[in-house]
PDB file of N, CA and C in Angstrom:
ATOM      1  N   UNK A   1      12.589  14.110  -0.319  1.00  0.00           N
ATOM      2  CA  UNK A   1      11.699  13.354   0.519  1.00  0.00           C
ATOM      3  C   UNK A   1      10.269  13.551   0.054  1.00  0.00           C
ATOM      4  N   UNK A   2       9.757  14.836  -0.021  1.00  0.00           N
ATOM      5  CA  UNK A   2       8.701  14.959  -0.883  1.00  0.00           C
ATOM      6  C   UNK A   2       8.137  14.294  -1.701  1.00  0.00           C
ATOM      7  N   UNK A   3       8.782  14.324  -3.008  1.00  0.00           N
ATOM      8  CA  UNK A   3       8.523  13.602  -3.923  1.00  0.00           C
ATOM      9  C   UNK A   3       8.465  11.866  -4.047  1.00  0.00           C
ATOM     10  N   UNK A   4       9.638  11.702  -2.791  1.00  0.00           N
ATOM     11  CA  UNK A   4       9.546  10.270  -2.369  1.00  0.00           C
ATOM     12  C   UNK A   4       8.037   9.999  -1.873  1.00  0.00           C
ATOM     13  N   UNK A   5       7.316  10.486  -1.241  1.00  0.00           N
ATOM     14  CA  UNK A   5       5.773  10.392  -0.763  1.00  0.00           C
ATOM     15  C   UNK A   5       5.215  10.549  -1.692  1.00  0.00           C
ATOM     16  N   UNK A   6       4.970  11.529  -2.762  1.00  0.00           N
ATOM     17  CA  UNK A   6       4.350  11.857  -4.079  1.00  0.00           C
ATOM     18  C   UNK A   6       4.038  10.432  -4.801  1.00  0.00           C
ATOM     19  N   UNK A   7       5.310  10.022  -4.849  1.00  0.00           N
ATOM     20  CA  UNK A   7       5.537   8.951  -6.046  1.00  0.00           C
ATOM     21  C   UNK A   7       5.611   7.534  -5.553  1.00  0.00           C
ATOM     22  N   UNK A   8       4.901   7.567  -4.272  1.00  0.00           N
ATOM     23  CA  UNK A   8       4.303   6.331  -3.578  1.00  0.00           C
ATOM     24  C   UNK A   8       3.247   6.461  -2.625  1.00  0.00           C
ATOM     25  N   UNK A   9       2.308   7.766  -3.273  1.00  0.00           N
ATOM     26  CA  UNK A   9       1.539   7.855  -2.451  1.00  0.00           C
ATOM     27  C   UNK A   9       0.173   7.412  -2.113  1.00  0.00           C
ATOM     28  N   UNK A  10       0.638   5.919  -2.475  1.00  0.00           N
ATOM     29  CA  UNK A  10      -0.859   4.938  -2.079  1.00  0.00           C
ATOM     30  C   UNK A  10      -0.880   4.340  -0.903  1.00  0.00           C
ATOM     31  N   UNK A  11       0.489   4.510   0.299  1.00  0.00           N
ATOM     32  CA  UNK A  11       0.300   4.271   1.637  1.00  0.00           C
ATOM     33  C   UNK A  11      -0.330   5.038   2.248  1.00  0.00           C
ATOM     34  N   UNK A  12      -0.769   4.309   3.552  1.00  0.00           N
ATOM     35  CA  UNK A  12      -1.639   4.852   4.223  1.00  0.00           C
ATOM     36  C   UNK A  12      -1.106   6.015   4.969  1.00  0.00           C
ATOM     37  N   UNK A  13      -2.011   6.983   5.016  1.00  0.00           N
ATOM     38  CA  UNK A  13      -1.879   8.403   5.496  1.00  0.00           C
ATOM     39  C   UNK A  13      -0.621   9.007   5.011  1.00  0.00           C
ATOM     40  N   UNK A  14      -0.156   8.721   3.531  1.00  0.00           N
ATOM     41  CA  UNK A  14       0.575   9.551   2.706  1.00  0.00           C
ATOM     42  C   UNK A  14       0.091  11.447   3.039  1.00  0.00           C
ATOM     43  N   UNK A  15      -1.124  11.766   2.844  1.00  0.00           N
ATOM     44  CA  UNK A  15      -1.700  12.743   2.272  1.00  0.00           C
ATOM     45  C   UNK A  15      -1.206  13.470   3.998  1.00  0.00           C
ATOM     46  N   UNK A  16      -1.463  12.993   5.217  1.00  0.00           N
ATOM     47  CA  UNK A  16      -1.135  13.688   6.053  1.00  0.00           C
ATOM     48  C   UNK A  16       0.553  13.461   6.489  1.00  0.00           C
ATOM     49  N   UNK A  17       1.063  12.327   5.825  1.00  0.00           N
ATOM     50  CA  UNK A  17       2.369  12.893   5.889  1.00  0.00           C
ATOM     51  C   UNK A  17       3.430  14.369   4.931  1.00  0.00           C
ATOM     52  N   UNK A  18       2.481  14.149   3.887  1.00  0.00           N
ATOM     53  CA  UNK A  18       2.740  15.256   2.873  1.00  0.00           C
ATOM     54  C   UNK A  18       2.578  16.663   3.202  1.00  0.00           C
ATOM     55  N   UNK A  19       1.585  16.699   3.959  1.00  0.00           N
ATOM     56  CA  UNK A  19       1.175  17.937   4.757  1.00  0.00           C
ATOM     57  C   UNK A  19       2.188  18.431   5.876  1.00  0.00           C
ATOM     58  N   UNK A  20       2.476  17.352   6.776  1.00  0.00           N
ATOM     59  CA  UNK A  20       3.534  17.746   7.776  1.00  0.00           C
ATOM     60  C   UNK A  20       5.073  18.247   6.873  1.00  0.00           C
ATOM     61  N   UNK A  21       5.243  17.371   5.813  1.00  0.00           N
ATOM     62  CA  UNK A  21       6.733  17.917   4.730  1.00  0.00           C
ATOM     63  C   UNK A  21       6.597  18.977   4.581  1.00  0.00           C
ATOM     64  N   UNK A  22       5.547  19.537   4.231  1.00  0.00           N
ATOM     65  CA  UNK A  22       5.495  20.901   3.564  1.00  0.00           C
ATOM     66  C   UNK A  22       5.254  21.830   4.913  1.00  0.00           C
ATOM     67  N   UNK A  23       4.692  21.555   5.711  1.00  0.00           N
ATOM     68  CA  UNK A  23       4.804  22.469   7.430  1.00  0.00           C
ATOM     69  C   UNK A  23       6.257  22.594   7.460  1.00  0.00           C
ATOM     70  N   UNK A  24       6.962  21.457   7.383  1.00  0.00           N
ATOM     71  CA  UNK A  24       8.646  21.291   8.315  1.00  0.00           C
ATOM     72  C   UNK A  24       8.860  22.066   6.958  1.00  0.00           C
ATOM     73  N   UNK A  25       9.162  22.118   6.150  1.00  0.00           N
ATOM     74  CA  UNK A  25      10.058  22.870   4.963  1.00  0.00           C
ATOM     75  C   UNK A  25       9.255  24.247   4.344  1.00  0.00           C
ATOM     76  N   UNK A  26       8.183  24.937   5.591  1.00  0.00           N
ATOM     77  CA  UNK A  26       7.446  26.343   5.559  1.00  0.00           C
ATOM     78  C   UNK A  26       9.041  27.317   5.744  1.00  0.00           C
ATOM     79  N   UNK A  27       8.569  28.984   5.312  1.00  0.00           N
ATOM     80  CA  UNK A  27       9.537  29.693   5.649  1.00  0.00           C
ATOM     81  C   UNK A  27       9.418  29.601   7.245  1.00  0.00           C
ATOM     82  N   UNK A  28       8.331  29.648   7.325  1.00  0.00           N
ATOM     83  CA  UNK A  28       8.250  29.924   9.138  1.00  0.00           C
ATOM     84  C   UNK A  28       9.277  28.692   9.768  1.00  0.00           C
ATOM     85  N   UNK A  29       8.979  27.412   9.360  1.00  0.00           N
ATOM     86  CA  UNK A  29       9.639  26.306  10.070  1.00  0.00           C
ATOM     87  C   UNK A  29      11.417  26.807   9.955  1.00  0.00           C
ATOM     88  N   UNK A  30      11.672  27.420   8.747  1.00  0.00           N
ATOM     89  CA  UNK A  30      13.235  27.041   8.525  1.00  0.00           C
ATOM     90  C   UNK A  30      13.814  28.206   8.772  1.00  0.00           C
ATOM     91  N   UNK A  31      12.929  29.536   8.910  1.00  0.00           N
ATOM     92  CA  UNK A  31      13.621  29.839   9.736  1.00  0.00           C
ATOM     93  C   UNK A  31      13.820  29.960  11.399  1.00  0.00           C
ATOM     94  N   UNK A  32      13.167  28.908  12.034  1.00  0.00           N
ATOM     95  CA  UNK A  32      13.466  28.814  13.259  1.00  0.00           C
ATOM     96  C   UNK A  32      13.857  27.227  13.245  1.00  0.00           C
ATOM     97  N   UNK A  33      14.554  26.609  13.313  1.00  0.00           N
ATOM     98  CA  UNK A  33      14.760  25.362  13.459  1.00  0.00           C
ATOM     99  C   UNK A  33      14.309  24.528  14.428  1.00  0.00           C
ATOM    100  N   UNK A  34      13.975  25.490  15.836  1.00  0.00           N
ATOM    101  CA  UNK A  34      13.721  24.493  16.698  1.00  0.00           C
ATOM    102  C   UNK A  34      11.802  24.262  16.719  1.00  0.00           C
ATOM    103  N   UNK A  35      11.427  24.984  15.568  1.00  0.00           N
ATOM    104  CA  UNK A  35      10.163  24.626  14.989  1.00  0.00           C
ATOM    105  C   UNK A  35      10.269  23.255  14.203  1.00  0.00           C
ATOM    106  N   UNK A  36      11.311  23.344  12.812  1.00  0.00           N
ATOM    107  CA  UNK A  36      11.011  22.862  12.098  1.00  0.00           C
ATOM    108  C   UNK A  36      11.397  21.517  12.850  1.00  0.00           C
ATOM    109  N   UNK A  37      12.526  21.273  13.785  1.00  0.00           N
ATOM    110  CA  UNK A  37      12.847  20.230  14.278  1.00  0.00           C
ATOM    111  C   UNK A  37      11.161  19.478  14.954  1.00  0.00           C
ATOM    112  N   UNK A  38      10.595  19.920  15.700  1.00  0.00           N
ATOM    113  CA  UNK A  38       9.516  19.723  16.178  1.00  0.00           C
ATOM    114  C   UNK A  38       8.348  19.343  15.583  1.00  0.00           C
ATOM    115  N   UNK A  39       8.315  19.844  14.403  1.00  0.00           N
ATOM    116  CA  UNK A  39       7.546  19.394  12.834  1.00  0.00           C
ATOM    117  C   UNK A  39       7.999  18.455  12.689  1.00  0.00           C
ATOM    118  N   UNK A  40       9.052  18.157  12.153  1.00  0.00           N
ATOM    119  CA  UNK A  40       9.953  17.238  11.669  1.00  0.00           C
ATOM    120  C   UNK A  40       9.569  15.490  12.588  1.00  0.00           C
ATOM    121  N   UNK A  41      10.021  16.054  14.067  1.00  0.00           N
ATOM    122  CA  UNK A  41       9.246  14.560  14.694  1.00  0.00           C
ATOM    123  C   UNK A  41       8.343  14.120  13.945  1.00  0.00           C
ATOM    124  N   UNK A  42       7.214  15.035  13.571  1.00  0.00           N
ATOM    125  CA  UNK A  42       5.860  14.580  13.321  1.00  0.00           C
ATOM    126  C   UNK A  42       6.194  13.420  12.169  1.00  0.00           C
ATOM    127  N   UNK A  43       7.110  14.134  11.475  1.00  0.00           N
ATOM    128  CA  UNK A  43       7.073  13.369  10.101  1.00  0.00           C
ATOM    129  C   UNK A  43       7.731  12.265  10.239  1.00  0.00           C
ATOM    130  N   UNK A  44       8.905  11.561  10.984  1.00  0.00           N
ATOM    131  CA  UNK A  44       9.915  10.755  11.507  1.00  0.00           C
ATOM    132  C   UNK A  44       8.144   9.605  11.971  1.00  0.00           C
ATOM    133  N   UNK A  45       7.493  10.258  12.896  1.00  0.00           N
ATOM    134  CA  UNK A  45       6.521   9.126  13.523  1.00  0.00           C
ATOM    135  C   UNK A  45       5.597   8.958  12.566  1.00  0.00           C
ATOM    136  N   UNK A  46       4.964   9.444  11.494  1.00  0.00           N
ATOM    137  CA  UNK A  46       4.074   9.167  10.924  1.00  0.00           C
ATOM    138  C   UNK A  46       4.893   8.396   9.910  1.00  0.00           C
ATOM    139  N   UNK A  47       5.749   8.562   9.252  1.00  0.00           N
ATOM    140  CA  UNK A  47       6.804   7.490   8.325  1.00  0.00           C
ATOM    141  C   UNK A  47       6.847   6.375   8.793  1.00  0.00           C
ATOM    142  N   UNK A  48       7.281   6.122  10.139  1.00  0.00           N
ATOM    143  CA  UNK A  48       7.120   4.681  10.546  1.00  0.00           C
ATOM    144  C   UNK A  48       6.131   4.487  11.009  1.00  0.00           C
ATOM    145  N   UNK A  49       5.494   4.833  11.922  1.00  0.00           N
ATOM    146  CA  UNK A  49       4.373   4.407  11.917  1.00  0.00           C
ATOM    147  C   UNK A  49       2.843   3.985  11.269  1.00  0.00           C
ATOM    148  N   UNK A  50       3.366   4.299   9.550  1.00  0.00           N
ATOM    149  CA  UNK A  50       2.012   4.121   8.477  1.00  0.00           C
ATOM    150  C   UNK A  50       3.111   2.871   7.805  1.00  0.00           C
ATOM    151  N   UNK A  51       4.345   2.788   8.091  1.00  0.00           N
ATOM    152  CA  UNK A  51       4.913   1.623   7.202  1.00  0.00           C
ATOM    153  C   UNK A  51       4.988   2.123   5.838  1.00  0.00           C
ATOM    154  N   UNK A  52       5.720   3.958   5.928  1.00  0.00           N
ATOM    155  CA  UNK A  52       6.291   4.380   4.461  1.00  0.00           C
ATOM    156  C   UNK A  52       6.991   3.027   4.003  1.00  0.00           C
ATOM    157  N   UNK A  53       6.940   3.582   2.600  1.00  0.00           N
ATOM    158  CA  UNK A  53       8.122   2.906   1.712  1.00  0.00           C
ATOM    159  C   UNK A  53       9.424   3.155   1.836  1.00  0.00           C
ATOM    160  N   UNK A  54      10.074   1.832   1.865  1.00  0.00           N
ATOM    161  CA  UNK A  54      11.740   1.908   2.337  1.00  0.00           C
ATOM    162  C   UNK A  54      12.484   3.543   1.357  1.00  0.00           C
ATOM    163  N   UNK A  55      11.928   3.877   0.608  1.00  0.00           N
ATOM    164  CA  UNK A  55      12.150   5.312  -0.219  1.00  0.00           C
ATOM    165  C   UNK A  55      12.409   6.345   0.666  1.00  0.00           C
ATOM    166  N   UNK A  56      11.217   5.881   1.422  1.00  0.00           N
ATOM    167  CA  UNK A  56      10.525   7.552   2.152  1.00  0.00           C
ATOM    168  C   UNK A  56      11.128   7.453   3.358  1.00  0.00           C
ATOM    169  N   UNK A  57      11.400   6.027   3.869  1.00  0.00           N
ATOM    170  CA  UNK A  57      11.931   6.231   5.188  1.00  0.00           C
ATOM    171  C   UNK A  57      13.667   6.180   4.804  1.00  0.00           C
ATOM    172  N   UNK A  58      14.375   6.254   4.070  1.00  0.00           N
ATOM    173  CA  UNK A  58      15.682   7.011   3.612  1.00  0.00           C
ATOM    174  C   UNK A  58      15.804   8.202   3.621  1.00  0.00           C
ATOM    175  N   UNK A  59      14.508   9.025   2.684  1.00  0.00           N
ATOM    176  CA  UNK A  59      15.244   9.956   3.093  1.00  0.00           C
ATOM    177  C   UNK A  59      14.456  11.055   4.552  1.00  0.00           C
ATOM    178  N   UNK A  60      13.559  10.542   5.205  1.00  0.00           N
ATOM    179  CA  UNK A  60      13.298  10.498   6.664  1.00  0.00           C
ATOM    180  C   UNK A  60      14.877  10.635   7.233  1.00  0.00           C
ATOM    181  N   UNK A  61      15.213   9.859   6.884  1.00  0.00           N
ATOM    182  CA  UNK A  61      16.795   9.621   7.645  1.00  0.00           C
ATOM    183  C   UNK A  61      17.942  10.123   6.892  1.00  0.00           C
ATOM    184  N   UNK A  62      18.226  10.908   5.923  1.00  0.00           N
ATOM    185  CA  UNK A  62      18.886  11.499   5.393  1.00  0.00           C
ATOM    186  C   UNK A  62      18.739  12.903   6.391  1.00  0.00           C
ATOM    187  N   UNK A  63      17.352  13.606   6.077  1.00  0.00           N
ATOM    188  CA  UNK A  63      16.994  14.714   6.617  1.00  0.00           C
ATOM    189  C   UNK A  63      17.188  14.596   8.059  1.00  0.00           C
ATOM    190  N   UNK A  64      17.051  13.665   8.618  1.00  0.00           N
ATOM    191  CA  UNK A  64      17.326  13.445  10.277  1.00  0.00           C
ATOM    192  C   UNK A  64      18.870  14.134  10.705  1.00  0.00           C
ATOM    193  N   UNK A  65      19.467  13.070   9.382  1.00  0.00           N
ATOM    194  CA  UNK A  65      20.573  13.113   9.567  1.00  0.00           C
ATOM    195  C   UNK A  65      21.444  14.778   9.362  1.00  0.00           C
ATOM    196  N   UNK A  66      20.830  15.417   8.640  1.00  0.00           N
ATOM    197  CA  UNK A  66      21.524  16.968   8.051  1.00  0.00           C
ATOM    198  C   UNK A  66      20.640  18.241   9.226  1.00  0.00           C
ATOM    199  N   UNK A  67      19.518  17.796   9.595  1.00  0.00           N
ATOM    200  CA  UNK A  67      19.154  18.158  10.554  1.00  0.00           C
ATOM    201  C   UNK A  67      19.741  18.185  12.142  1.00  0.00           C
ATOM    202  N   UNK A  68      20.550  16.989  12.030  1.00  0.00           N
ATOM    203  CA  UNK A  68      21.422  16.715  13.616  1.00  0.00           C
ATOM    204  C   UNK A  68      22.939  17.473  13.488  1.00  0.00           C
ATOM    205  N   UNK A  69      23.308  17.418  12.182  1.00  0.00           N
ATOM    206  CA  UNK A  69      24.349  18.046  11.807  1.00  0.00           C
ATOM    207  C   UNK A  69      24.217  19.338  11.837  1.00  0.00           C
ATOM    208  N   UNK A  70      23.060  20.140  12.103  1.00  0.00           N
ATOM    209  CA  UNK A  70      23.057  21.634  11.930  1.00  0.00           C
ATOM    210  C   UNK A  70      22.942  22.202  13.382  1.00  0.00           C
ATOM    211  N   UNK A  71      22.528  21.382  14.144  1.00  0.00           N
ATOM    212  CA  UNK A  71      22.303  21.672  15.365  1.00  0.00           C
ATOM    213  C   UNK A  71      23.374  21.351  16.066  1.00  0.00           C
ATOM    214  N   UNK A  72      24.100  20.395  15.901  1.00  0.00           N
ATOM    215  CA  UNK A  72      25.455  20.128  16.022  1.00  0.00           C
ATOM    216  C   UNK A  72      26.300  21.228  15.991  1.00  0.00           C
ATOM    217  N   UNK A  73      26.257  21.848  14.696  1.00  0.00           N
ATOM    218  CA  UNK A  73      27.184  22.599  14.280  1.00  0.00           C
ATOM    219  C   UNK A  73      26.991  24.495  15.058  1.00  0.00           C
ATOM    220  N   UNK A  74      25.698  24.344  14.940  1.00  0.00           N
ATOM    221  CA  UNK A  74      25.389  25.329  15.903  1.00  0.00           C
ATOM    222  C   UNK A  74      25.948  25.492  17.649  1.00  0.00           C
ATOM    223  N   UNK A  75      25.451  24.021  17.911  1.00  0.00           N
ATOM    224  CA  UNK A  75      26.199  24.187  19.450  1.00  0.00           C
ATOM    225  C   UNK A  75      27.428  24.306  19.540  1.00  0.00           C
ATOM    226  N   UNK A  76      28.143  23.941  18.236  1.00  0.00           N
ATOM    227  CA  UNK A  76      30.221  23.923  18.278  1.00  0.00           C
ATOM    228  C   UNK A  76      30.021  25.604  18.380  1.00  0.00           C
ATOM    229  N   UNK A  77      29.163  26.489  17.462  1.00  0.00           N
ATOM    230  CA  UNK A  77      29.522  27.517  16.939  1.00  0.00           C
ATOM    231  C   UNK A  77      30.096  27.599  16.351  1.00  0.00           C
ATOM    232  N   UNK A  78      29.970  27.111  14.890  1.00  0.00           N
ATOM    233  CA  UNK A  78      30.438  26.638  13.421  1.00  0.00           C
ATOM    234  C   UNK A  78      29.438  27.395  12.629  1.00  0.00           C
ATOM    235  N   UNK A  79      28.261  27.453  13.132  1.00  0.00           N
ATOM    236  CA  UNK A  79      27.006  27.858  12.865  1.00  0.00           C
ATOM    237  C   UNK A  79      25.862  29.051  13.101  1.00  0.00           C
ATOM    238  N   UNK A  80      25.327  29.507  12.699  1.00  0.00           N
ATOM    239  CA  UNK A  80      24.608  30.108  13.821  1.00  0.00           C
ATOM    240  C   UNK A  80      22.916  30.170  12.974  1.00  0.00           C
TER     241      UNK A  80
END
């Protein structure tokens, strides 16, 4: 996802979405998830809401997606 912003980063407010990527994917964020999840919004609303590139908002939604799966897997207790 990163690099997806990197390598299209002539939309608007790229530079503060880049900033929130690198907050959500801090050691601090990952290892508490219900940080990085909370970061993570940030980045979900600023993606659509600056009108990322169909790139960036894939993998927005990739990460959404492996992100729901972990928390998922946590509440089965699959996880911890």
């Amino acid at each position: 996802m990163r690099d997806a912003v990197v390598e299209n980063f002539e939309f608007p407010d790229s530079g503060k979405l880049l900033f929130h990527i690198d907050e959500a994917m801090s050691w601090e964020s990952v290892r508490n998830l219900k940080i990085m999840e909370s970061t993570f919004i940030l980045v979900q609303n600023i993606a659509i809401q600056t009108k990322a590139p169909e790139e960036v908002i894939e993998w927005v939604d990739d990460v959404r997606e492996s992100l729901d799966a972990a928390f998922e897997a946590i509440t089965e207790g699959k996880a911890q």
